[in-house]
Each structure stands twice: as C-alpha cells, then as structure tokens.
N, C-alpha and C. Protein backbone atom coordinates (compact mmCIF):
# COMPACT_ATOMS: atom_id res chain seq x y z
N UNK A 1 360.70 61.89 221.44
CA UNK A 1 361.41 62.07 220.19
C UNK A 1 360.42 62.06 219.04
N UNK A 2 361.03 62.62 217.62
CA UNK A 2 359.81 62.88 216.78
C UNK A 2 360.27 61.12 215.83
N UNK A 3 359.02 61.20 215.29
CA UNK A 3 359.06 60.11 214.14
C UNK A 3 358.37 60.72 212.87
N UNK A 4 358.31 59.56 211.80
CA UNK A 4 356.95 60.19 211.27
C UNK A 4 356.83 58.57 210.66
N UNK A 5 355.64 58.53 210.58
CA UNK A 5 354.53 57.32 209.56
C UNK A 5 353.92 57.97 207.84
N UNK A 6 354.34 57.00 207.20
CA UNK A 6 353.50 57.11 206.08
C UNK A 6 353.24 55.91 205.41
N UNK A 7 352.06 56.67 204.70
CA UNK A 7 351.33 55.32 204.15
C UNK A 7 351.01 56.03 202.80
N UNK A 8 350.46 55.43 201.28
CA UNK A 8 349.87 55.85 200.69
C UNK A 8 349.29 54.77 199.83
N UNK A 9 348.23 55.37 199.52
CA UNK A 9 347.12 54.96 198.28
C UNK A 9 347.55 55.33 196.96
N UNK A 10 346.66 54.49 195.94
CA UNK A 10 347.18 54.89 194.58
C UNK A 10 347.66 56.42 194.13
N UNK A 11 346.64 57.15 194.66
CA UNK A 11 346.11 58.57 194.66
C UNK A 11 346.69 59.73 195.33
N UNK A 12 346.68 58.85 196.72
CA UNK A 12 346.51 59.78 198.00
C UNK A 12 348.00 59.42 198.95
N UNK A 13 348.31 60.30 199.51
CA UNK A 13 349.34 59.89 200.60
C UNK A 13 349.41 60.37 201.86
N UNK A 14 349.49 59.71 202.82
CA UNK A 14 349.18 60.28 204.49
C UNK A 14 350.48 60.12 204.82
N UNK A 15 350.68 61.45 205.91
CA UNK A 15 352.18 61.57 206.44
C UNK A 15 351.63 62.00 207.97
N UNK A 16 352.28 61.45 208.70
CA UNK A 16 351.81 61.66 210.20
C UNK A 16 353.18 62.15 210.72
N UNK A 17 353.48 63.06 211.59
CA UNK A 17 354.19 63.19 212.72
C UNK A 17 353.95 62.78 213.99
N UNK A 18 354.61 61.92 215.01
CA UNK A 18 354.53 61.62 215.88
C UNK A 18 355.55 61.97 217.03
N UNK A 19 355.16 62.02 218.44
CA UNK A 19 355.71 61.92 219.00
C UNK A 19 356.25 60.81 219.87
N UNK A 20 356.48 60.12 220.33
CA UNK A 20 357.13 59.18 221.20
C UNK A 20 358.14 58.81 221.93
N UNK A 21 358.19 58.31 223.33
CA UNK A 21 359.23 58.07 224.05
C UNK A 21 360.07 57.48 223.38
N UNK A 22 361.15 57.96 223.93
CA UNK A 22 362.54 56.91 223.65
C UNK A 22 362.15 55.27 224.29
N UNK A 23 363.50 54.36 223.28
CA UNK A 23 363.06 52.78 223.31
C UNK A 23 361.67 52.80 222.82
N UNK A 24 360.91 53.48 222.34
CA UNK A 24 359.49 52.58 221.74
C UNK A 24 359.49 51.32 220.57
N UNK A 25 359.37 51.04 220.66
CA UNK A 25 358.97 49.88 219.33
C UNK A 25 358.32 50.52 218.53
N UNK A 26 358.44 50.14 216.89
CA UNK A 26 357.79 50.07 215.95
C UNK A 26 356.28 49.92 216.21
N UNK A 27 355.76 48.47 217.02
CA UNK A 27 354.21 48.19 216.93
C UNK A 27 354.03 49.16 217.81
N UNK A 28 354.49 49.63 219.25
CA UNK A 28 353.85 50.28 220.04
C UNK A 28 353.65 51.58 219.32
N UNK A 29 354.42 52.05 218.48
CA UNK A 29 354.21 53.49 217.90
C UNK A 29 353.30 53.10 217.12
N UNK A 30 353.16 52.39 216.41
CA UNK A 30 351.87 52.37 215.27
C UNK A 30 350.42 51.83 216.16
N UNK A 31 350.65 51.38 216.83
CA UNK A 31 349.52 51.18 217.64
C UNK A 31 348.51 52.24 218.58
N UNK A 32 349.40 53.19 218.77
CA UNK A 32 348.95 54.22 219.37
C UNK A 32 349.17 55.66 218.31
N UNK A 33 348.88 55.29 217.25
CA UNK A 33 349.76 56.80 215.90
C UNK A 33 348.03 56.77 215.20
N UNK A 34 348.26 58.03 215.13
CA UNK A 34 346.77 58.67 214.37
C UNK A 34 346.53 58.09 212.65
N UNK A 35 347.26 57.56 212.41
CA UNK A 35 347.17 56.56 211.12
C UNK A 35 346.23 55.27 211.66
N UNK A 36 346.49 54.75 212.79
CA UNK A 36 345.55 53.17 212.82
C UNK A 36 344.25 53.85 213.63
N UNK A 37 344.39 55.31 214.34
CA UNK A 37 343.19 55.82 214.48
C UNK A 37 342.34 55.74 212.96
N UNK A 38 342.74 56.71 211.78
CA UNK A 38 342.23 56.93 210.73
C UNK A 38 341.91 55.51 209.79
N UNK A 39 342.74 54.49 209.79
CA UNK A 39 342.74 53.84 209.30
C UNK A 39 342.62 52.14 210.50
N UNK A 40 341.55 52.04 211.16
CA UNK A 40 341.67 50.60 211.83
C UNK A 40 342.35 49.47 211.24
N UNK A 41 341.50 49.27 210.21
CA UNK A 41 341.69 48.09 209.73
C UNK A 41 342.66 48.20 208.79
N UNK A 42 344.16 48.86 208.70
CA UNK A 42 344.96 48.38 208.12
C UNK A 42 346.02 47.94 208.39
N UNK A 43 345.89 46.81 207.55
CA UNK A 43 347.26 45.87 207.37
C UNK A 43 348.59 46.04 207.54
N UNK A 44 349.68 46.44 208.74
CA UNK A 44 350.81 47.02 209.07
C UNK A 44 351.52 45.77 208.80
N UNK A 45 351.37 44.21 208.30
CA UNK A 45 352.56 43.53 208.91
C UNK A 45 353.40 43.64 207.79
N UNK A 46 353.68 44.49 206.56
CA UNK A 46 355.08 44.52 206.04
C UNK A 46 355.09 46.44 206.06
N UNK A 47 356.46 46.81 206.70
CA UNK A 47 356.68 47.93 207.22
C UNK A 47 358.35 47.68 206.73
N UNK A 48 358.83 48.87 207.00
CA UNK A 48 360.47 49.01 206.53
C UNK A 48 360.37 50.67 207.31
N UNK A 49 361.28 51.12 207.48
CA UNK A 49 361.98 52.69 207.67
C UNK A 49 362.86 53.38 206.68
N UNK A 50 362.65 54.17 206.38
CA UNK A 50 363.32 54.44 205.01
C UNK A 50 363.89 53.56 203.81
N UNK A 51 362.65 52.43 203.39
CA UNK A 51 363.07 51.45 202.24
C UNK A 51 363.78 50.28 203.00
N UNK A 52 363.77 50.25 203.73
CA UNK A 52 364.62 49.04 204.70
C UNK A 52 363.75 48.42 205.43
N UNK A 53 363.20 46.43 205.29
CA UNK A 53 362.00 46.08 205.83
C UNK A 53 362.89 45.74 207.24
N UNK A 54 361.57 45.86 208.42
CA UNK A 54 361.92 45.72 209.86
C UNK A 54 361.09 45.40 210.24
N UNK A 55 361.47 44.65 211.76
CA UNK A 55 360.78 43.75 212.49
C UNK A 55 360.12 44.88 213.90
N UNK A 56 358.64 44.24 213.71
CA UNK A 56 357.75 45.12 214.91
C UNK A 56 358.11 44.96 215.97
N UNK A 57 359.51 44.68 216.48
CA UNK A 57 360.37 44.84 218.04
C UNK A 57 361.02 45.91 217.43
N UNK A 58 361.80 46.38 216.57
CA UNK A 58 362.90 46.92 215.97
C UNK A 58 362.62 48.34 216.94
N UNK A 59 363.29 49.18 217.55
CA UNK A 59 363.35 50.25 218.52
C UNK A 59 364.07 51.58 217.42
N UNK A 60 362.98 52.38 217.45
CA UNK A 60 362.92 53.43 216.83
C UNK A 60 363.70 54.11 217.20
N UNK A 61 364.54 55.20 216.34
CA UNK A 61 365.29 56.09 216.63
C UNK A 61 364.44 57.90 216.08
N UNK A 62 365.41 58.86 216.87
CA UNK A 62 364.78 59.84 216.48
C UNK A 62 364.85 60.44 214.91
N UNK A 63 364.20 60.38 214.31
CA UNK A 63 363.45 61.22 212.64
C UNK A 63 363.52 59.44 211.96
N UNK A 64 363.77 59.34 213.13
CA UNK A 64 362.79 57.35 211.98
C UNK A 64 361.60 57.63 211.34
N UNK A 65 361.47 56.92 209.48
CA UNK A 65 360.26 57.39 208.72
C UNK A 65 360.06 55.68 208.69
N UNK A 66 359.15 55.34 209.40
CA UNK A 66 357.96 54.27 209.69
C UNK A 66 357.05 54.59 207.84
N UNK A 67 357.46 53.50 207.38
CA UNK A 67 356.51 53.28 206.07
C UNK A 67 355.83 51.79 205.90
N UNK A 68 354.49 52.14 205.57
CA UNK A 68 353.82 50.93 205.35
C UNK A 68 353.32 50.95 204.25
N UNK A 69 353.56 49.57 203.58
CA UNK A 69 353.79 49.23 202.12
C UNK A 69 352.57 48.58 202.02
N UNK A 70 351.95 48.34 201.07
CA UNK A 70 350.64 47.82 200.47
C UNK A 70 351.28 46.33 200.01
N UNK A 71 350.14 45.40 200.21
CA UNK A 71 350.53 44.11 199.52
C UNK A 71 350.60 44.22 197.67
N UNK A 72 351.64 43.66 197.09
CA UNK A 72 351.13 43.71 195.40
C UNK A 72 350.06 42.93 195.14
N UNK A 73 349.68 43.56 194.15
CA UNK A 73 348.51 42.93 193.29
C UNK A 73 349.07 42.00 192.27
N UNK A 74 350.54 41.78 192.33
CA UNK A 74 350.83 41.01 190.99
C UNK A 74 352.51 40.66 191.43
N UNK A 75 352.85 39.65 191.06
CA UNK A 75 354.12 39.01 191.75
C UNK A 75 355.17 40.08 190.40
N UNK A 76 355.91 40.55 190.69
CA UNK A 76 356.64 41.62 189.65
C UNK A 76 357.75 40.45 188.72
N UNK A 77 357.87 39.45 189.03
CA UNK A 77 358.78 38.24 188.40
C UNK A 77 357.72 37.88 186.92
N UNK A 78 356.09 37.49 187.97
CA UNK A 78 355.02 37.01 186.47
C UNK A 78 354.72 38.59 185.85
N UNK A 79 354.93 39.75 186.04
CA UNK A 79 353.90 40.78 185.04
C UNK A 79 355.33 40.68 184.04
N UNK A 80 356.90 40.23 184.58
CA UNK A 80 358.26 40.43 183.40
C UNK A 80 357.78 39.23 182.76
N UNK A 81 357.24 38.29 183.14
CA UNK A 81 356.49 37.12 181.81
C UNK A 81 355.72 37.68 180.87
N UNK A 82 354.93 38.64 181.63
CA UNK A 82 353.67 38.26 180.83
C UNK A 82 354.00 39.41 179.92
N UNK A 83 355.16 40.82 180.08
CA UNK A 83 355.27 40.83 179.57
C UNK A 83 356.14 40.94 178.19
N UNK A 84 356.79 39.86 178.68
CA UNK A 84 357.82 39.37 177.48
C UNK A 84 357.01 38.68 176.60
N UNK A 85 356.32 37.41 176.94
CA UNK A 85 355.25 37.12 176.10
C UNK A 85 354.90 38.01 175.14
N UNK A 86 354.40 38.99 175.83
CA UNK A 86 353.53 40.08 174.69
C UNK A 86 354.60 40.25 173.46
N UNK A 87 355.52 40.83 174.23
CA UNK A 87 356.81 41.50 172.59
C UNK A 87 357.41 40.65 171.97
N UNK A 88 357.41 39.18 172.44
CA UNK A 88 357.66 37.87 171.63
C UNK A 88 356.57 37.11 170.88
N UNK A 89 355.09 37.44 171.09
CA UNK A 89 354.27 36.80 170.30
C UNK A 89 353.89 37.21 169.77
C-alpha cells in the first residue's frame, strides 16, 4: 500500500512516497523510508498523520501522510508573554 512521509526545514520540504505492506507500523515504515536513509540522524519521536500526534505502534493505513514535526525553539505560551510585555511596556 502507498504512504507518504514528510518532513520540512525552515526553507526546504521533503515529501517521500512509500511503499509498504499492509499492518506495518509507523516505526517500521520510517525505519526502512528513504527519509532516515537521507536524513540518519533525525529525531522521529514526535510524529502525527495528518496533524494528529501518534504512537510508533499505531498501524498505518493506505494514503496515511506520516509527518515529522521539529522540536520548538520556544514554548508558544512564553513568546504570548514576551510578547505582551512588549505592547504593555
């Protein structure tokens, strides 16, 4: 069955098509998907499928979009501090 993976950078965005057996898992597809070829060393443990976060057992269905999200650089609760601060001081 088909899937697809994406990932993106500030800039840049990678979209993979995959193929895979039925019942695969999430990790087993990303484990063997030309994204952790291209990319070893990245960080898969927060993932979702179309905006929806899921667990690396979770069993893929066919045109499942496998997305992997980047950690923030900034907790989105402190940048609404910091900047309310600003337009209040």
């Amino acid at each position: 069955m088909k899937i697809e993976i994406v990932y993106a950078l500030k800039h840049q965005q990678f979209f993979y098509t995959e193929k895979v057996k039925e019942n695969t898992t999430i990790e087993s597809a990303l484990k063997n998907s030309q994204l952790l070829k291209d990319f070893p060393n990245l960080d898969v443990s927060n993932i979702g499928i179309f905006s929806r976060a899921v667990k690396k057992n979770e069993i893929l269905q066919e045109n499942d979009r496998i997305e992997i999200y980047r950690p923030l650089k900034i907790d989105p609760k402190e940048k609404r501090r910091e900047r309310a601060k600003k337009s209040s001081g």
